[in-house]
C-alpha atoms as a PDB file:
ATOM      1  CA  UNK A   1     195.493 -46.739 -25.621  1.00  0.00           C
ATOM      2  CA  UNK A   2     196.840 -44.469 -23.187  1.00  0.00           C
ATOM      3  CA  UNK A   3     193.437 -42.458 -23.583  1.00  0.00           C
ATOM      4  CA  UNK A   4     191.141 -45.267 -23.327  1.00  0.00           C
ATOM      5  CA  UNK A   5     192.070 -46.496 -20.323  1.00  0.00           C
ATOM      6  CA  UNK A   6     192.339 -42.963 -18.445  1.00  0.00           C
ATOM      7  CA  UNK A   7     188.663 -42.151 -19.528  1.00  0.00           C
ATOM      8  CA  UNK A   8     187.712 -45.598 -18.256  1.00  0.00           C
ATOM      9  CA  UNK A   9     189.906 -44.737 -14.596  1.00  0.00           C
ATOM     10  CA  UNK A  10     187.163 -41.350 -14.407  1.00  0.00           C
ATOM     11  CA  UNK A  11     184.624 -43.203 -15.493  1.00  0.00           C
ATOM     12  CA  UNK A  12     184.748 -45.786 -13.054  1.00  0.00           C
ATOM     13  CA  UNK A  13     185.390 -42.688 -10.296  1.00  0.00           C
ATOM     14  CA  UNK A  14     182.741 -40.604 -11.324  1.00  0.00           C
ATOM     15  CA  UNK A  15     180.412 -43.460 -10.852  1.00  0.00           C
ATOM     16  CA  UNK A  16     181.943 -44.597  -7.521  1.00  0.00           C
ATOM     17  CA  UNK A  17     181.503 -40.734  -6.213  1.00  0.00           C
ATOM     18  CA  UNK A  18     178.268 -40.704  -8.063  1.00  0.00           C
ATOM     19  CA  UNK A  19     177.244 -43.416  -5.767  1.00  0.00           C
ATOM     20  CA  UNK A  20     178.750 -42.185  -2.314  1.00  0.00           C
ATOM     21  CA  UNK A  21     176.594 -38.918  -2.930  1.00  0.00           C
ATOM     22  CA  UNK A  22     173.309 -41.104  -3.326  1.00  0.00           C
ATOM     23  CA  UNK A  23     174.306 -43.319  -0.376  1.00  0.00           C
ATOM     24  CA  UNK A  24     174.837 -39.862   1.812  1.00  0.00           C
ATOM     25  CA  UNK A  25     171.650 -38.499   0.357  1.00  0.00           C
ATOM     26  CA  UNK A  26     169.463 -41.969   1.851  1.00  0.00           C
ATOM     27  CA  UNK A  27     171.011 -41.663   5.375  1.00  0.00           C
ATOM     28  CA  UNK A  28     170.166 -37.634   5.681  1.00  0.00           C
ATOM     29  CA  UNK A  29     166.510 -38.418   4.854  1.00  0.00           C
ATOM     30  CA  UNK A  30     166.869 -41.484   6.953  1.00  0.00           C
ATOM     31  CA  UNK A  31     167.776 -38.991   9.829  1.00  0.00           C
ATOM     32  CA  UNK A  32     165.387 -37.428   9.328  1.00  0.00           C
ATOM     33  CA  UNK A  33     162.576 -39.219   9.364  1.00  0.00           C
ATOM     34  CA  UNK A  34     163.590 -40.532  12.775  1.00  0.00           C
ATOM     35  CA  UNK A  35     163.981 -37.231  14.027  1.00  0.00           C
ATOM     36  CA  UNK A  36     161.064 -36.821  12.848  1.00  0.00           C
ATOM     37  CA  UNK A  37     157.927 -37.420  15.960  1.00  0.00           C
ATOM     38  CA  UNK A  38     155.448 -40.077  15.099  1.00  0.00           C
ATOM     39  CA  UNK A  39     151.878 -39.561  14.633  1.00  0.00           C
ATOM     40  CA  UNK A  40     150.709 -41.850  17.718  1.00  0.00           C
ATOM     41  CA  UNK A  41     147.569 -43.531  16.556  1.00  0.00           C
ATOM     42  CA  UNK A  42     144.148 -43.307  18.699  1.00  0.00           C
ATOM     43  CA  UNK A  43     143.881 -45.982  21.273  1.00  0.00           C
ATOM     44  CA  UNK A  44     141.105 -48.415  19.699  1.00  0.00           C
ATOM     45  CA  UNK A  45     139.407 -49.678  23.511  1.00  0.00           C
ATOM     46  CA  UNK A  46     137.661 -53.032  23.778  1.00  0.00           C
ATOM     47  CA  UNK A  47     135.196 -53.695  26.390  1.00  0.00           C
ATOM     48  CA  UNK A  48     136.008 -57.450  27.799  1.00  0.00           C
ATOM     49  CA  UNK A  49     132.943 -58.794  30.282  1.00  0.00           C
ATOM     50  CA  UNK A  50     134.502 -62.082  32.087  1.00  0.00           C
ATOM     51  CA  UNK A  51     132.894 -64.740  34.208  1.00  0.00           C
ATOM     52  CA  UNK A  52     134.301 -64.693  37.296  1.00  0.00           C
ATOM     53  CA  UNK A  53     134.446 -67.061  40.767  1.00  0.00           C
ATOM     54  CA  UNK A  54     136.346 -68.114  43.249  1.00  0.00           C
ATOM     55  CA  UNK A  55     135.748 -71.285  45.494  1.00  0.00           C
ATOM     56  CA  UNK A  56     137.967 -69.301  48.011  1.00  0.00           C
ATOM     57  CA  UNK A  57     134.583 -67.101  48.232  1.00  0.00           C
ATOM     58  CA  UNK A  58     131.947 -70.101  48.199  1.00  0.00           C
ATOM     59  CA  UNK A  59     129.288 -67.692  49.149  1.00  0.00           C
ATOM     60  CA  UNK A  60     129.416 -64.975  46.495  1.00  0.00           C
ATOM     61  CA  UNK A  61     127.919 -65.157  43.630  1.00  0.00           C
ATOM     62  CA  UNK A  62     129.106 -65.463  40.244  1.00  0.00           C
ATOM     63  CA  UNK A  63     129.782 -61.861  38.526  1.00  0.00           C
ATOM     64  CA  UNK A  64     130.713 -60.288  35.199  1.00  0.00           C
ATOM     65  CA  UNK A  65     134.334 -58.397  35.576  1.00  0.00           C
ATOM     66  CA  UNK A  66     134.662 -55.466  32.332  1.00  0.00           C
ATOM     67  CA  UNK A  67     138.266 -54.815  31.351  1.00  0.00           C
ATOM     68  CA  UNK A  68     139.677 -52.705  28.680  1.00  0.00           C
ATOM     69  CA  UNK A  69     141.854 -53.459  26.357  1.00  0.00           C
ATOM     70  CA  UNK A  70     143.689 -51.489  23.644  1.00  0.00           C
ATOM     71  CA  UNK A  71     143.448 -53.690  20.213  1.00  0.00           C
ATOM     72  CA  UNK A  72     146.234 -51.836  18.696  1.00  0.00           C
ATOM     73  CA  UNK A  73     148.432 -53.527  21.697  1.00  0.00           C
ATOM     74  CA  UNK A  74     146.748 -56.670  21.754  1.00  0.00           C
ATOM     75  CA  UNK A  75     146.798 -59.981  19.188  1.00  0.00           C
ATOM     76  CA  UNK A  76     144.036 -60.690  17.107  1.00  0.00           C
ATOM     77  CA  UNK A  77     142.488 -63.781  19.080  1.00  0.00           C
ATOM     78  CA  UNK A  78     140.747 -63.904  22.435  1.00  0.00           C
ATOM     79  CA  UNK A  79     142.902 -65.426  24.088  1.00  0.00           C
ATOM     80  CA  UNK A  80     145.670 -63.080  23.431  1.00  0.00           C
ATOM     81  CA  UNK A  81     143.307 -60.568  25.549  1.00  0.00           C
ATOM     82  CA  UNK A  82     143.137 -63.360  28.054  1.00  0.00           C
ATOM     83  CA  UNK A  83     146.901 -63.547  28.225  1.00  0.00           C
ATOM     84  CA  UNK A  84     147.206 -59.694  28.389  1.00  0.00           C
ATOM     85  CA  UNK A  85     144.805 -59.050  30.807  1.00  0.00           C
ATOM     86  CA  UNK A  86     146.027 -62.090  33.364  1.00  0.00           C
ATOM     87  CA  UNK A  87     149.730 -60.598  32.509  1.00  0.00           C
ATOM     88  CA  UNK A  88     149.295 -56.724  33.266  1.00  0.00           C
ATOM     89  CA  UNK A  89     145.863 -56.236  34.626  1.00  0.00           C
ATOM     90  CA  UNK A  90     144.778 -59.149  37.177  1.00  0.00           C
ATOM     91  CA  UNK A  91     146.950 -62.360  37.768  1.00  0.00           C
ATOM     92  CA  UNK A  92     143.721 -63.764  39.553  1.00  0.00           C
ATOM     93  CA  UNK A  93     141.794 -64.538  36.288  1.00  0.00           C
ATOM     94  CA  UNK A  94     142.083 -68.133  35.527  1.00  0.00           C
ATOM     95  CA  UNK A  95     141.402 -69.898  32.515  1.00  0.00           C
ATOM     96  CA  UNK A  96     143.061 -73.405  30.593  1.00  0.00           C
ATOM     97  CA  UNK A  97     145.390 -73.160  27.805  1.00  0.00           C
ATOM     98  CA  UNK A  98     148.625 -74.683  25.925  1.00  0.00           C
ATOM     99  CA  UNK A  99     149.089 -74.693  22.212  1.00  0.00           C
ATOM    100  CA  UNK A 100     147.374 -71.556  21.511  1.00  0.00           C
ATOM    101  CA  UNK A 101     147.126 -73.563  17.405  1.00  0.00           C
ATOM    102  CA  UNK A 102     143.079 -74.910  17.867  1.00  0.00           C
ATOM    103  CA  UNK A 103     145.252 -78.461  18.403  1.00  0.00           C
ATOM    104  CA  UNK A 104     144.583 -79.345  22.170  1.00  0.00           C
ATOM    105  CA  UNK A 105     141.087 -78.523  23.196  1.00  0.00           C
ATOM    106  CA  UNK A 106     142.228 -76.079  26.356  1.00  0.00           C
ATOM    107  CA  UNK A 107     141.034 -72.886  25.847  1.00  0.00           C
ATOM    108  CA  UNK A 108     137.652 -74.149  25.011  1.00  0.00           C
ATOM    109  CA  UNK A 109     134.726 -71.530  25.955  1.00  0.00           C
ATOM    110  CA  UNK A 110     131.689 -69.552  25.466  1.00  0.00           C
ATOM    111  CA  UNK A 111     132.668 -66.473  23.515  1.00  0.00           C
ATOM    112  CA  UNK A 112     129.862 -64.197  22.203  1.00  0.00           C
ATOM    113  CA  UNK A 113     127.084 -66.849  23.087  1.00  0.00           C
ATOM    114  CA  UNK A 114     129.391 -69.704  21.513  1.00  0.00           C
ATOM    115  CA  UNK A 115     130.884 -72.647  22.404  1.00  0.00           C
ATOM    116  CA  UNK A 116     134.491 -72.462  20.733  1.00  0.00           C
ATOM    117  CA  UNK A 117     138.311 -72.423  21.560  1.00  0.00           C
ATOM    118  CA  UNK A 118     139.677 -68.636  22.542  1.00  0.00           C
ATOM    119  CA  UNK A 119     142.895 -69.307  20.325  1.00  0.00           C
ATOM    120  CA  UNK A 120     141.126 -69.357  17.146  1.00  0.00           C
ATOM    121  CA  UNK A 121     138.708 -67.231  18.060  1.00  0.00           C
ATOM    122  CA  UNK A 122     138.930 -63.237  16.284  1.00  0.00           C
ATOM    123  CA  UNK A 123     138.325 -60.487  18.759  1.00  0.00           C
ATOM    124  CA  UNK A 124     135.304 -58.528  17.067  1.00  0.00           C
ATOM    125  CA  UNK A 125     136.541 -55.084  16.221  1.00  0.00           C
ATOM    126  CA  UNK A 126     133.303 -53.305  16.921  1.00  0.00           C
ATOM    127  CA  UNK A 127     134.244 -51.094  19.968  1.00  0.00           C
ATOM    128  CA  UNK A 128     130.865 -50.588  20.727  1.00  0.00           C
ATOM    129  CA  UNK A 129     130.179 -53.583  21.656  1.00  0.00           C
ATOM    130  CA  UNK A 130     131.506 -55.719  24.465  1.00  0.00           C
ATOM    131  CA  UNK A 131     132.545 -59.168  24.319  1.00  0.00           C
ATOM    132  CA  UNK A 132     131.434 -61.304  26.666  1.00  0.00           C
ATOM    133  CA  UNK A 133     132.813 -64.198  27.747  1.00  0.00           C
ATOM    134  CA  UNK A 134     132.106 -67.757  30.200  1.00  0.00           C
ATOM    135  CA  UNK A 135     132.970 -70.422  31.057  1.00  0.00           C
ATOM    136  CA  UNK A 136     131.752 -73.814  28.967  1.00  0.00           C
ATOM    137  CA  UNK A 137     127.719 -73.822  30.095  1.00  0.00           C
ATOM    138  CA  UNK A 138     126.077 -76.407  31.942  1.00  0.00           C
ATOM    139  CA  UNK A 139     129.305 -77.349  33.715  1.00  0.00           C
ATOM    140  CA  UNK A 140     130.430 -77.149  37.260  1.00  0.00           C
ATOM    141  CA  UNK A 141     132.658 -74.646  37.449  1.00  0.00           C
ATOM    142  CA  UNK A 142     136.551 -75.097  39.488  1.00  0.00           C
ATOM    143  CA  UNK A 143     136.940 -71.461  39.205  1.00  0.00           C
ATOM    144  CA  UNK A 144     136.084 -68.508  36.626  1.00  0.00           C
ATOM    145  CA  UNK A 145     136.761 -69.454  33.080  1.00  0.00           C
ATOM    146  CA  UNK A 146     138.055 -73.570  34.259  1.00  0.00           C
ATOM    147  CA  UNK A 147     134.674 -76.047  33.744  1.00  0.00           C
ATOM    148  CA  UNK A 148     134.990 -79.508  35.661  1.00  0.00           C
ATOM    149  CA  UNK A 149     136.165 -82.241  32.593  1.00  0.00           C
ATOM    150  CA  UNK A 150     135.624 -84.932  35.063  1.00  0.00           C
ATOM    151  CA  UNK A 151     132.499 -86.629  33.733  1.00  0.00           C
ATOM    152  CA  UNK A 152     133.374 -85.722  30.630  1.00  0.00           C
ATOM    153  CA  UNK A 153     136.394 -87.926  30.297  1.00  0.00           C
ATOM    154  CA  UNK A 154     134.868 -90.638  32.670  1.00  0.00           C
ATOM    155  CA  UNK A 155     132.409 -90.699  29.948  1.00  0.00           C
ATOM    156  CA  UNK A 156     135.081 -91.283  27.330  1.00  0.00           C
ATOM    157  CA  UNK A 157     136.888 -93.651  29.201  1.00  0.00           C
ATOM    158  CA  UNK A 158     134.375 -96.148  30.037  1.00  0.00           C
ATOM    159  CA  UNK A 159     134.087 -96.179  25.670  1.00  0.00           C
ATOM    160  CA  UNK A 160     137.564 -97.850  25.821  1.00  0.00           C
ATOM    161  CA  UNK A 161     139.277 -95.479  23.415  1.00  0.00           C
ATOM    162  CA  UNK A 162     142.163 -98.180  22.226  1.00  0.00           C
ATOM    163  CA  UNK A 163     142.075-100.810  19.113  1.00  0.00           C
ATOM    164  CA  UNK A 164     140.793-104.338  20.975  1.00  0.00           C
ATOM    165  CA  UNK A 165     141.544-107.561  19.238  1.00  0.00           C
ATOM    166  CA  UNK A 166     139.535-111.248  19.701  1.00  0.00           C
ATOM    167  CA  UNK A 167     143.107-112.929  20.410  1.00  0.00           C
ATOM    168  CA  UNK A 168     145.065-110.217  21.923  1.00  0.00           C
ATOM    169  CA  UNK A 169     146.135-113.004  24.375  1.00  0.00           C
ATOM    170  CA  UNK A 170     148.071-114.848  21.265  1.00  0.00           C
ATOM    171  CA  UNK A 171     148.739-112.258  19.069  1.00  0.00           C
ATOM    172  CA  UNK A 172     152.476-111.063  19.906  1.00  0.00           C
ATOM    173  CA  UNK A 173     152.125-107.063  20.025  1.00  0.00           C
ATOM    174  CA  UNK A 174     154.865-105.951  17.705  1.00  0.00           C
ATOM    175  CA  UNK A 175     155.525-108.964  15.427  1.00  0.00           C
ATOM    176  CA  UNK A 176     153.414-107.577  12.866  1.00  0.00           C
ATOM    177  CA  UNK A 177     151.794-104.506  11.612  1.00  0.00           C
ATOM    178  CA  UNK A 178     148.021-104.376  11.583  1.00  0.00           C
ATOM    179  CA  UNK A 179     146.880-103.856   8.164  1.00  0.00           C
ATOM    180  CA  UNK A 180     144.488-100.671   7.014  1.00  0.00           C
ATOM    181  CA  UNK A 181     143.109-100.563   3.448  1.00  0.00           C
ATOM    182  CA  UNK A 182     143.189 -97.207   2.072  1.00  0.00           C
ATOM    183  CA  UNK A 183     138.960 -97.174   1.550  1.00  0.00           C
ATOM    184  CA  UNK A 184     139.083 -98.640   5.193  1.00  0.00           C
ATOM    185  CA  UNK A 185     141.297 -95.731   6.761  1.00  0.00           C
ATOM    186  CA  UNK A 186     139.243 -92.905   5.039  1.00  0.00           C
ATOM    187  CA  UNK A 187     136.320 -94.083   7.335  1.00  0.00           C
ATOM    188  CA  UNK A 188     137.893 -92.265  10.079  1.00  0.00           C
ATOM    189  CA  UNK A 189     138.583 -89.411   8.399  1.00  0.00           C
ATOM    190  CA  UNK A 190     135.943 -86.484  10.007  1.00  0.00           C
ATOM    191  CA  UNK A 191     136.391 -88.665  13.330  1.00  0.00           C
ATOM    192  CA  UNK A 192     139.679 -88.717  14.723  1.00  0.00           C
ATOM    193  CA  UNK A 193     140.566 -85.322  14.320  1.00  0.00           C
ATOM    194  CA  UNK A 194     138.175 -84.443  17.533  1.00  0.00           C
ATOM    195  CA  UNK A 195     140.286 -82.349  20.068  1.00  0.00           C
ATOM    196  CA  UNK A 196     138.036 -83.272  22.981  1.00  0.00           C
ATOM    197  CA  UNK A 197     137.556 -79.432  23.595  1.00  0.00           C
ATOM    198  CA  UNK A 198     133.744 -80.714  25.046  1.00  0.00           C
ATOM    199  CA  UNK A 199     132.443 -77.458  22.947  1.00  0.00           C
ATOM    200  CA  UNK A 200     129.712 -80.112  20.772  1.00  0.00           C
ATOM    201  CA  UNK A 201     128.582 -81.499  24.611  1.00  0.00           C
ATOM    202  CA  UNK A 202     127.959 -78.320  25.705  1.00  0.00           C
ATOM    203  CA  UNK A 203     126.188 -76.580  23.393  1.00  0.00           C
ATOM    204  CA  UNK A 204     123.654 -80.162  23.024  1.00  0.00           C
ATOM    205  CA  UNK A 205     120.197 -79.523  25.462  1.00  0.00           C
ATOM    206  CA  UNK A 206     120.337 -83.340  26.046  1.00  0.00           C
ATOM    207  CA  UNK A 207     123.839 -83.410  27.051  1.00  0.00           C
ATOM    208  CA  UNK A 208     122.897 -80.201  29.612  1.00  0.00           C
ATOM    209  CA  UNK A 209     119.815 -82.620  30.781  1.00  0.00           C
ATOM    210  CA  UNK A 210     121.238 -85.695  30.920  1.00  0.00           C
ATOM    211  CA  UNK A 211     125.134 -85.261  31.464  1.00  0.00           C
ATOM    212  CA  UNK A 212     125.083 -88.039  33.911  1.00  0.00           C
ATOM    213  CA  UNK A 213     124.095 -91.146  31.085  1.00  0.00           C
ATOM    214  CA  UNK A 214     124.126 -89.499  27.892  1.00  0.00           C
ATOM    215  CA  UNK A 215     127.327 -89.859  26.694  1.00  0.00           C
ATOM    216  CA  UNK A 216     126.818 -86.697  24.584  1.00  0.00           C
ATOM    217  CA  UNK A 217     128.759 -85.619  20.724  1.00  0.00           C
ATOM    218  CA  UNK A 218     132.201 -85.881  21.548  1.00  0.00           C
ATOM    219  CA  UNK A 219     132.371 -89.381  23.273  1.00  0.00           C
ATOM    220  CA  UNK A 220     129.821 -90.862  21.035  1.00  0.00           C
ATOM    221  CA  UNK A 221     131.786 -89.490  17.889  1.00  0.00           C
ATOM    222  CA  UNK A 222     134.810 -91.338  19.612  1.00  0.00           C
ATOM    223  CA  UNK A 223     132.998 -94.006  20.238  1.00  0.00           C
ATOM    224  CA  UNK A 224     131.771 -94.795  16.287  1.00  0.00           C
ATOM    225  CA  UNK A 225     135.527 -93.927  15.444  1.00  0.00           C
ATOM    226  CA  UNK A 226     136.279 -97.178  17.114  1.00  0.00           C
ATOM    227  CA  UNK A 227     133.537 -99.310  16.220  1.00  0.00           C
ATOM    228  CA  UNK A 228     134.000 -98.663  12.258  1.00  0.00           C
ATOM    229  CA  UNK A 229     137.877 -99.079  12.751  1.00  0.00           C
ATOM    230  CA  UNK A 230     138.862-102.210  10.446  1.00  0.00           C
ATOM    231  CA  UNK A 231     141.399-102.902  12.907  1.00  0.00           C
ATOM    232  CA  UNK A 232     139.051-103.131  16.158  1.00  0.00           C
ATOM    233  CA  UNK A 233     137.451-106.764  16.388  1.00  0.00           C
ATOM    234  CA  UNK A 234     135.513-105.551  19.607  1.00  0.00           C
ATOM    235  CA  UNK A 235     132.651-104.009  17.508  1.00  0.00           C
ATOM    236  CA  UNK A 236     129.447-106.335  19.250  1.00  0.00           C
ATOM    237  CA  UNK A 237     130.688-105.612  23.031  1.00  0.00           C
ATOM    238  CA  UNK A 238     131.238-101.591  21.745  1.00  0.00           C
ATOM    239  CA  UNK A 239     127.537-101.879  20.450  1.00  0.00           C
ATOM    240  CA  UNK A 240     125.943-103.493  23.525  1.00  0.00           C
ATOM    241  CA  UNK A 241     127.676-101.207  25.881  1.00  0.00           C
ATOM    242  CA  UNK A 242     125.003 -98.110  24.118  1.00  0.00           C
ATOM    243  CA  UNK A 243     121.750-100.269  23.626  1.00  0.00           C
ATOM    244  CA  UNK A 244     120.295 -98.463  26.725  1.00  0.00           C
ATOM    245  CA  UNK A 245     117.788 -95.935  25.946  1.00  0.00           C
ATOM    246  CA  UNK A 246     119.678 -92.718  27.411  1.00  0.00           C
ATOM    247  CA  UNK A 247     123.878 -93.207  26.026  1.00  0.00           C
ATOM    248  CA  UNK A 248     122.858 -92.869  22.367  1.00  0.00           C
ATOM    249  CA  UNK A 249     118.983 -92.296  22.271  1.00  0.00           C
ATOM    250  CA  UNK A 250     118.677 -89.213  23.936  1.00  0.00           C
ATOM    251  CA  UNK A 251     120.226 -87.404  20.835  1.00  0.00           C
ATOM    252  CA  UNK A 252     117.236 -85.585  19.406  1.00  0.00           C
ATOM    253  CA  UNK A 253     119.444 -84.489  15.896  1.00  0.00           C
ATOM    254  CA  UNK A 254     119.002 -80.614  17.520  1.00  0.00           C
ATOM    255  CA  UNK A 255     122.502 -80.393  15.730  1.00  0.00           C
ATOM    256  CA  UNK A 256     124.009 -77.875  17.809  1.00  0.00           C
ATOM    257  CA  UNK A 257     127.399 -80.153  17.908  1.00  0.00           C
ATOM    258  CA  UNK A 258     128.013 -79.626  14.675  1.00  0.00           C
ATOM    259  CA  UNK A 259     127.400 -75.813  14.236  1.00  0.00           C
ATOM    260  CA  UNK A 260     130.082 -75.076  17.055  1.00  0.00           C
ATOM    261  CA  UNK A 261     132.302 -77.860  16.487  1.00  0.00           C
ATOM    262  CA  UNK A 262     135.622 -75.633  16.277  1.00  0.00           C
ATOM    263  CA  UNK A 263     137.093 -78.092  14.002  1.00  0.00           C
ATOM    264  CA  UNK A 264     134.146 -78.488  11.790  1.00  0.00           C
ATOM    265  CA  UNK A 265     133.310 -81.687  12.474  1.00  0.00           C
ATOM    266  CA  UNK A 266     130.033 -83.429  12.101  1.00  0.00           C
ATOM    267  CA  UNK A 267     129.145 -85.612  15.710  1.00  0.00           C
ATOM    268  CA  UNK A 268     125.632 -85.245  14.397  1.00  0.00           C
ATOM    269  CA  UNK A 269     126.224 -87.861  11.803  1.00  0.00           C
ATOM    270  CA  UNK A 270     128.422 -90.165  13.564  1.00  0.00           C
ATOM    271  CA  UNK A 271     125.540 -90.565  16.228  1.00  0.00           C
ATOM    272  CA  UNK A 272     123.259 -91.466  12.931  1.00  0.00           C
ATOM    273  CA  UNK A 273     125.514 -94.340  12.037  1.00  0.00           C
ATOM    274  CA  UNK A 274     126.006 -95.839  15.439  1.00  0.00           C
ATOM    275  CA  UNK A 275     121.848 -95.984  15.704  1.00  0.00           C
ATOM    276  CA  UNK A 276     121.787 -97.488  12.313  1.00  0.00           C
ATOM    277  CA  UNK A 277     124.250-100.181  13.734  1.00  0.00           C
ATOM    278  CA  UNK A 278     122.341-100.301  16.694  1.00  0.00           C
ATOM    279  CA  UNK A 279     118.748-101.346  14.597  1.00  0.00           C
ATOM    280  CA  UNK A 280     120.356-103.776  12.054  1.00  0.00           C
ATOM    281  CA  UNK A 281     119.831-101.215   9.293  1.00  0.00           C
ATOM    282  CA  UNK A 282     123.249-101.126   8.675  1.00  0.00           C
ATOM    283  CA  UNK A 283     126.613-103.518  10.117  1.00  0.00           C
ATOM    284  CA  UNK A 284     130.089-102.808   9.727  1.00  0.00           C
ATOM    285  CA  UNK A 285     131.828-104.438   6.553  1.00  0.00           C
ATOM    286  CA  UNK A 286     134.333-107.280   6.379  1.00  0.00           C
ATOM    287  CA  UNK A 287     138.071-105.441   6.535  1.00  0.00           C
ATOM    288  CA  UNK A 288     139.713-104.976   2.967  1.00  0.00           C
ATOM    289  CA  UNK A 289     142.957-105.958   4.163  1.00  0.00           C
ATOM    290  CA  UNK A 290     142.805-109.403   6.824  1.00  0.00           C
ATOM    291  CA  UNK A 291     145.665-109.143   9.478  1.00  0.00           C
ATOM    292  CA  UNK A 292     144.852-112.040  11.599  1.00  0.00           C
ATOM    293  CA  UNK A 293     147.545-114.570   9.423  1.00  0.00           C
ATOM    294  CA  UNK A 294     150.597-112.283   9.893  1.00  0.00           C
ATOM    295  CA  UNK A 295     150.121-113.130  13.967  1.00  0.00           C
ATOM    296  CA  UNK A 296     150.372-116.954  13.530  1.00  0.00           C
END
């Protein structure tokens, strides 16, 4: 017995010393390696062309600034260039954005002759060629890469963007839930997800013609969100408001919203169904689910 348990006292030494060796073995080569130089890998340089202006020089013109930009120190989207450039190469180039997730519309531009939003956007690896990169087209321009939003949202304010009820004025906000069918709610699915990023305006010839009364993709994609709400009760006044022959009619289905929506989105086909509403060919149906009771 004596025996046994002296072999298994070597045994269990041997593999403890066994296992010190190894351990001493790793952190030599470990060593090693980091004494070892790295191979520094060959700067991969992208040519950036940026829109630039200043109001502060009214009386220049409008010019394309190049920077260059290492990839293999730089993010994978456009705007991390953006960032890098305004952080370590000129604090004077100005641009919008926030969540840097495609969620909040800022960083909407024209990259590479598109309307889209610089935080989804890949930086094309081709060295050879450079990117270039303005501000939203057919805007007034605050200053380089910033367009002027001010119509723009006038435009989607005066569509009243909020649920209106008949008897608002009797209904006691809060007492009661208004009700949504399921089949009702999925009618605004491909309609409220819109950003307002103003990329679909943009890129539409009648919107760059007629900014000042046609309402353009966005708003009017807004503006059918709240018409075909169950909810809304305002839908006749909505309607009337775009019976004039420029806020809807001067869509001429070039489709150019939907091909650079950056949320693939389709403001093409919302337009269609607000002109079908418009002509009688089609009317919004009856609400699944009636919530006008629950507020007596």
């Amino acid at each position: 017995m004596l025996v046994n348990e002296a072999r298994q006292v070597l045994h269990r030494a041997s593999a403890l010393a066994a296992r010190h060796q190894l351990r001493a073995i790793s952190n030599s080569t470990q060593l090693e390696q980091q004494a070892q130089p790295k191979e520094a890998k060959e700067p991969q340089i992208k040519k950036f062309e940026i829109y630039r202006w200043s109001p502060d020089n009214a009386g220049e013109k409008p010019y394309m600034q190049t920077y260059e930009i290492n990839l293999r120190e730089c993010g994978p989207m456009v705007l991390d260039a953006l960032i890098k450039i305004k952080n370590e190469m000129d604090p004077t180039l100005t641009f919008r954005r926030s969540c840097r997730e495609g969620i909040c519309g800022s960083c909407a531009m024209n990259i590479g002759g598109t309307n889209t939003l610089a935080c989804i956007s890949k930086i094309d690896t081709n060295t050879a060629k450079p990117l270039k990169v303005y501000p939203l087209p057919h805007m007034y321009v605050v200053r380089d890469l910033v367009p002027d939003m001010n119509n723009f949202y006038e435009q989607y304010r005066n569509i009243q963007p909020w649920l209106q009820r008949k008897n608002e004025a009797t209904e006691k906000k809060g007492k009661a839930q208004y009700l949504q069918s399921v089949e009702d709610r999925s009618k605004l699915d491909g309609l409220y997800e819109c950003i307002l990023c103003a990329c679909c305006s943009t890129s539409c010839p009648s919107y760059w013609w007629n900014a000042e009364k046609y309402l353009g993709p966005a708003v009017l994609m807004q503006a059918y969100r709240w018409i075909i709400d169950s909810r809304d009760e305002n839908t006749e006044e909505r309607l009337s408001k775009l019976k004039d022959p420029f806020s809807v009619y001067r869509c001429h289905t070039i489709m150019n919203c939907t091909r650079t929506c950056p949320k693939g989105l389709n403001p093409g086909r919302a337009i269609a169904e607000i002109k079908k509403l418009l002509s009688g060919l089609a009317s919004k149906p009856a609400p699944k689910l009636e919530t006008a009771a629950l507020h007596k």
